[in-house]
N, C-alpha and C. Protein backbone atom coordinates (compact mmCIF):
# COMPACT_ATOMS: atom_id res chain seq x y z
N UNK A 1 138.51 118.74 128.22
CA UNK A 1 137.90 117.43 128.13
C UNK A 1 137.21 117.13 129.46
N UNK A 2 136.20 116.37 129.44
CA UNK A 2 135.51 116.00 130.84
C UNK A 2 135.84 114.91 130.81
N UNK A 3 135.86 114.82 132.10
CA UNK A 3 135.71 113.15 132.62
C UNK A 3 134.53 112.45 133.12
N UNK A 4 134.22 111.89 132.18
CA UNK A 4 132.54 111.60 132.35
C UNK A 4 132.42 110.37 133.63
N UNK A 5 133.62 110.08 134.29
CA UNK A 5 133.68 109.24 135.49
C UNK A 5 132.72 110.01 136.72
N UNK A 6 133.60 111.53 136.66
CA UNK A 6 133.26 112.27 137.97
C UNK A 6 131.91 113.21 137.31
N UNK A 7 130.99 112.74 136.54
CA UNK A 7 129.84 113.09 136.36
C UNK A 7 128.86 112.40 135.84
N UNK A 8 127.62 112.59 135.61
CA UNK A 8 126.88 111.50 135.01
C UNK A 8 127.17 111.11 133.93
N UNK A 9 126.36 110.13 133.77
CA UNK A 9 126.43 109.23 132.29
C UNK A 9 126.50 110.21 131.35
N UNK A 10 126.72 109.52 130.24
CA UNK A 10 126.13 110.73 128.93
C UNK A 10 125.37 110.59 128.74
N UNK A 11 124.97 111.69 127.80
CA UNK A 11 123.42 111.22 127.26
C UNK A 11 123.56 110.77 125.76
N UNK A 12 125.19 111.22 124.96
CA UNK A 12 125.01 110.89 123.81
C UNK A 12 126.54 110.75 123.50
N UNK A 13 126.73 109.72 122.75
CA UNK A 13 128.38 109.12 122.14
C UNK A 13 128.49 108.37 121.06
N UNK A 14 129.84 109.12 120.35
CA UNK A 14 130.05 108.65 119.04
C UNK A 14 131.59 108.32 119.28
N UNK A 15 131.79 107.44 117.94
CA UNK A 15 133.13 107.24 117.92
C UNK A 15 133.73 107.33 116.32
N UNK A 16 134.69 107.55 115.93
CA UNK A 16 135.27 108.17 114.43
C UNK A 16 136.39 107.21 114.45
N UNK A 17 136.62 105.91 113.43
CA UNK A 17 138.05 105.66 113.02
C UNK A 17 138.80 106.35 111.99
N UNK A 18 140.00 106.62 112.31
CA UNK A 18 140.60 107.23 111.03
C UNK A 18 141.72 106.83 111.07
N UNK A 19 142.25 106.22 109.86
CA UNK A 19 143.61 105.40 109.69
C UNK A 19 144.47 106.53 108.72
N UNK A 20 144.22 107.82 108.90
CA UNK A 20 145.18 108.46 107.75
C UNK A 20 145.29 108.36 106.56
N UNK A 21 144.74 107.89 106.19
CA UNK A 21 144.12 107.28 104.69
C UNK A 21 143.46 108.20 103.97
N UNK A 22 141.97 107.85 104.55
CA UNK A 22 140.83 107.63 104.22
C UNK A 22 139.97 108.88 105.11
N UNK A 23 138.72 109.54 104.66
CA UNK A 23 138.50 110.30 105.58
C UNK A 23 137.94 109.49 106.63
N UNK A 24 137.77 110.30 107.84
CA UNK A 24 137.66 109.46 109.37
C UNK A 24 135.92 108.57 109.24
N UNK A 25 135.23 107.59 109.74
CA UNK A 25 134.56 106.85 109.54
C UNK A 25 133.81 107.26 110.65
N UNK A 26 132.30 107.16 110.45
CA UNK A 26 131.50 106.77 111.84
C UNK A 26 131.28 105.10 112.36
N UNK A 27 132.18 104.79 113.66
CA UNK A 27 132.00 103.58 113.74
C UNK A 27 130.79 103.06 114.77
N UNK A 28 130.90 104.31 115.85
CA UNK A 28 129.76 103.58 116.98
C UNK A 28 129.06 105.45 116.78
N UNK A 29 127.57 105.03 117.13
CA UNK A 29 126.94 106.35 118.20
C UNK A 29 125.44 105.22 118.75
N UNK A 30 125.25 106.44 119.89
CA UNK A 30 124.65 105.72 120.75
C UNK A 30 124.13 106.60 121.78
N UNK A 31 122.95 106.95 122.42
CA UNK A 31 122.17 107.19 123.65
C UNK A 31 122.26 106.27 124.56
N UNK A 32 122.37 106.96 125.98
CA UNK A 32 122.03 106.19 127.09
C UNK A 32 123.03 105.02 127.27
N UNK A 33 122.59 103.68 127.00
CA UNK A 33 123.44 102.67 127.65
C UNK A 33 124.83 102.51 126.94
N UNK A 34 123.82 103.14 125.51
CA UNK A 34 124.99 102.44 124.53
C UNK A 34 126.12 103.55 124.11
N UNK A 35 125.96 104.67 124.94
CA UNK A 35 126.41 105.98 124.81
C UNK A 35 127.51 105.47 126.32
N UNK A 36 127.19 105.12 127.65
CA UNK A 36 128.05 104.61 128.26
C UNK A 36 129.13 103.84 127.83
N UNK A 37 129.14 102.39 127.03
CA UNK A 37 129.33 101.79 126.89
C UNK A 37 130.62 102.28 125.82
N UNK A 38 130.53 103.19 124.84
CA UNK A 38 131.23 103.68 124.17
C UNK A 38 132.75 104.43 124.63
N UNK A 39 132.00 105.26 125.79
CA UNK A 39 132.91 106.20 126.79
C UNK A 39 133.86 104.89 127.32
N UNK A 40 133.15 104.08 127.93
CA UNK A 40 133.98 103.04 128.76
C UNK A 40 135.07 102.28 127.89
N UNK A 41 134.72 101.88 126.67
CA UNK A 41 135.90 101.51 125.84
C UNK A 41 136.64 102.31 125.43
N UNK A 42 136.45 103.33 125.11
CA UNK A 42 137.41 104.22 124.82
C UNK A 42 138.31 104.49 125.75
N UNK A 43 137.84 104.84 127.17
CA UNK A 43 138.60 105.00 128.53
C UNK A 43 139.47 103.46 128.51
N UNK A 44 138.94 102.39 128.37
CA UNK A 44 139.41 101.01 128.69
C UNK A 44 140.90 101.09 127.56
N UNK A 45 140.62 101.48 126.48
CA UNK A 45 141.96 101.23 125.77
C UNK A 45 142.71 102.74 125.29
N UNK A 46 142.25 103.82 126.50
CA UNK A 46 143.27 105.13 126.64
C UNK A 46 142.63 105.93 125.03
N UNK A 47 141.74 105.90 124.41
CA UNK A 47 141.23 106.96 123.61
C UNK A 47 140.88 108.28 124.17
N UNK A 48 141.49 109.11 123.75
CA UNK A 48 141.04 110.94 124.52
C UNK A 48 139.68 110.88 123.93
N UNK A 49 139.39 111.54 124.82
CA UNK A 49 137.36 111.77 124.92
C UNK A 49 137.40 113.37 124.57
N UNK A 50 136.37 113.59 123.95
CA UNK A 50 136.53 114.85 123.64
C UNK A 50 134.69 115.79 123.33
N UNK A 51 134.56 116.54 123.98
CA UNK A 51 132.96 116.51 124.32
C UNK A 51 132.70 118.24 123.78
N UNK A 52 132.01 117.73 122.51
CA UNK A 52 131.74 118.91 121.43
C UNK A 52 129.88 118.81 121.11
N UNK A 53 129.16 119.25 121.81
CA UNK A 53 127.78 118.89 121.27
C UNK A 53 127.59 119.06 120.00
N UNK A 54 127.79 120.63 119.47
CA UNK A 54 127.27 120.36 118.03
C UNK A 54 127.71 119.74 117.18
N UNK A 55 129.50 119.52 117.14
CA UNK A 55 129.63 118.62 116.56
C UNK A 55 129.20 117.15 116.86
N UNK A 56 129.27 116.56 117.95
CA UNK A 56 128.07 115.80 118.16
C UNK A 56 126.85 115.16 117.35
N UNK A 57 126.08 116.80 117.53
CA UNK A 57 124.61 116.34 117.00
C UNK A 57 124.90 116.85 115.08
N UNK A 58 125.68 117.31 114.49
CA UNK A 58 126.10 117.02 113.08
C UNK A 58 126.45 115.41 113.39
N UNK A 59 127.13 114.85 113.61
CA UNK A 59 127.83 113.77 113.21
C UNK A 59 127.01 113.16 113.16
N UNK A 60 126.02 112.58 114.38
CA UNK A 60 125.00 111.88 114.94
C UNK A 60 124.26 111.41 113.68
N UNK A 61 124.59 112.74 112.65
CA UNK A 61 123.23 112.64 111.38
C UNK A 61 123.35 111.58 110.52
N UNK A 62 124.85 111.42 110.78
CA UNK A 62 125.48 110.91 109.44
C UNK A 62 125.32 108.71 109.52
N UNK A 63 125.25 108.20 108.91
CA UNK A 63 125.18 106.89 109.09
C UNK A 63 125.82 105.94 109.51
N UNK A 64 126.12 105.41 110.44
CA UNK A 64 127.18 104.54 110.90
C UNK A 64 127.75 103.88 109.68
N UNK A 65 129.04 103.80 109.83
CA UNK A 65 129.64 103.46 108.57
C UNK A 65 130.51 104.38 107.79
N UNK A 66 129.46 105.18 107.69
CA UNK A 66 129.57 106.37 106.30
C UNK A 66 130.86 107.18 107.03
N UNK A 67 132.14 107.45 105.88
CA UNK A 67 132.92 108.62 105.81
C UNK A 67 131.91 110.14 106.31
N UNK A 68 133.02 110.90 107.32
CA UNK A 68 132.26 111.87 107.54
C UNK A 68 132.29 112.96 106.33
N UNK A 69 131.00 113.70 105.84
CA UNK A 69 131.73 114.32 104.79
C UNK A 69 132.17 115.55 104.69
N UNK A 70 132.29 116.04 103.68
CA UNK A 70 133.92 117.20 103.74
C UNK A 70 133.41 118.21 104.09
N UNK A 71 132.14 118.63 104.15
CA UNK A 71 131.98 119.89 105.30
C UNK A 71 132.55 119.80 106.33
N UNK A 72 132.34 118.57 107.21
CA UNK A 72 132.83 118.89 108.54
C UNK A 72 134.74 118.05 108.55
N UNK A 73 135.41 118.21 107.58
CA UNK A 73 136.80 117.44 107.85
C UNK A 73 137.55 118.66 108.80
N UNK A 74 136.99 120.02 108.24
CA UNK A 74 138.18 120.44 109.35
C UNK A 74 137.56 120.78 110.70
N UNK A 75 136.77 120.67 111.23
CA UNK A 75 135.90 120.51 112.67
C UNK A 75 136.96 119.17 113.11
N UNK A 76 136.70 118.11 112.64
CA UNK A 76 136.88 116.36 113.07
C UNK A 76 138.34 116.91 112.66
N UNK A 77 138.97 117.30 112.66
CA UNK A 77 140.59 117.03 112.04
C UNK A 77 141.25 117.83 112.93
N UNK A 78 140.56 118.80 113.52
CA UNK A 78 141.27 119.72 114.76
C UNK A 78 140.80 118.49 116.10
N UNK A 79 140.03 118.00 115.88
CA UNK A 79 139.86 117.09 117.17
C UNK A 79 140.59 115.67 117.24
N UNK A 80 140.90 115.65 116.02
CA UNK A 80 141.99 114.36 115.77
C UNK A 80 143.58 114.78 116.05
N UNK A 81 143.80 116.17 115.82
CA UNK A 81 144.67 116.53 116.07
C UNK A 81 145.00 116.67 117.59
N UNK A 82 143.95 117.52 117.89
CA UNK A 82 144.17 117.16 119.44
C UNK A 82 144.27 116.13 120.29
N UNK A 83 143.33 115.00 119.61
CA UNK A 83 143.58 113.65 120.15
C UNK A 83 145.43 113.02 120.09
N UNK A 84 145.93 113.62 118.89
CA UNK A 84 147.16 113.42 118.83
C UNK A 84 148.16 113.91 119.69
N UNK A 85 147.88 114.95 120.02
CA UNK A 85 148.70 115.75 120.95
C UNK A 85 148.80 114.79 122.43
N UNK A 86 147.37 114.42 122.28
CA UNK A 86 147.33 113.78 123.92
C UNK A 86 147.95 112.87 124.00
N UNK A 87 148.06 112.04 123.25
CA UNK A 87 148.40 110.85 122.86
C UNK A 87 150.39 110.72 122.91
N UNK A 88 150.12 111.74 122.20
CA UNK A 88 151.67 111.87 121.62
C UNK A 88 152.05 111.32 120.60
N UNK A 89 151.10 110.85 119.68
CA UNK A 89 151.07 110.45 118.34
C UNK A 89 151.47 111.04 117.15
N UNK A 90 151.83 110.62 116.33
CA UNK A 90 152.12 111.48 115.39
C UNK A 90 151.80 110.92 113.72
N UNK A 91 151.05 111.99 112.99
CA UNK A 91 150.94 110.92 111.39
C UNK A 91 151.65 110.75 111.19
N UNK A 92 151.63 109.70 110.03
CA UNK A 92 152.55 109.11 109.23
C UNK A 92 153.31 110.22 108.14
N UNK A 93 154.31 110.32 108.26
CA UNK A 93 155.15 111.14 107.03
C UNK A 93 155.43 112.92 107.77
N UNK A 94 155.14 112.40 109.29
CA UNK A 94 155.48 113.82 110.11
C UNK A 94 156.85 113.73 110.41
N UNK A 95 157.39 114.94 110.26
CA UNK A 95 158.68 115.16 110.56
C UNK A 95 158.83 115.73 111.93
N UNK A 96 159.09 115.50 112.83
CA UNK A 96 158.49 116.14 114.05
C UNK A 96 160.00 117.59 114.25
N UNK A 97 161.17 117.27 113.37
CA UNK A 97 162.36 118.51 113.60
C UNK A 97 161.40 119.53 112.68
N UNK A 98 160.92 119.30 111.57
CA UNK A 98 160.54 120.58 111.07
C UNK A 98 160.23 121.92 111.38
N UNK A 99 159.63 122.61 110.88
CA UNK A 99 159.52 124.15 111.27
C UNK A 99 158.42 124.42 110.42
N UNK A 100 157.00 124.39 111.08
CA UNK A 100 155.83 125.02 110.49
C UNK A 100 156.33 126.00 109.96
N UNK A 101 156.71 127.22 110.40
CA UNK A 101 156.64 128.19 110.20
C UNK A 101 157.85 128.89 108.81
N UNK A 102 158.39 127.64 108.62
CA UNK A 102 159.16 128.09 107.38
C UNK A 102 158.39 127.78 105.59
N UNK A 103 157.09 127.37 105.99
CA UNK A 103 156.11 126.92 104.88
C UNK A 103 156.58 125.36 104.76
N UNK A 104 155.47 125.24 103.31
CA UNK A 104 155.57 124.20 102.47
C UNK A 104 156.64 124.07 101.38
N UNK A 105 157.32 123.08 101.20
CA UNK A 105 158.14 122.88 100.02
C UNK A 105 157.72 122.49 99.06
N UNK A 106 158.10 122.81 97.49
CA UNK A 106 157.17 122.25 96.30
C UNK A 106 158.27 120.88 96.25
């Protein structure tokens, strides 16, 4: 992850809500000021920043608002995941004793 403190501005920023639900949402994107402005709230209320151009410039395409769609869920879902890790978050209905590695139960 960069820290866009100890380098210049960006040149380009998006932001994704995802409540576990629903697939993740485009809520903000933005160039220049409004591409600052994004970074800074996110930093302001501890969101991990996470700096992927192409995914980036895919997302960028998509309409503010709009669910991202299911081509890219598992791109955005490894980065949500990682956001989780940072965080120390965990979804809803995670068992955190489990054991990946013993599979799925029917």
């Amino acid at each position: 992850m960069k820290d866009y403190r100890e380098n210049s501005r960006p040149e380009f920023a998006l932001a994704l809500d995802y409540d576990g639900l629903r697939a993740p949402r485009l809520t903000a994107k933005g160039r220049g000021e409004v591409a600052r402005q994004i970074v800074e709230i996110a930093e302001e209320f501890n969101i991990p920043l996470h700096q992927d151009p192409e995914l980036s410039a895919l997302l960028a395409q998509i309409p503010l608002g709009d669910e991202i769609p299911e081509n890219l869920y598992r791109a955005v879902a490894e980065v949500i995941a990682f956001a989780y890790i940072l965080t120390g978050k965990f979804p809803t209905g995670y068992d955190e004793s489990s054991d990946a590695s013993e599979g799925v139960s029917e």
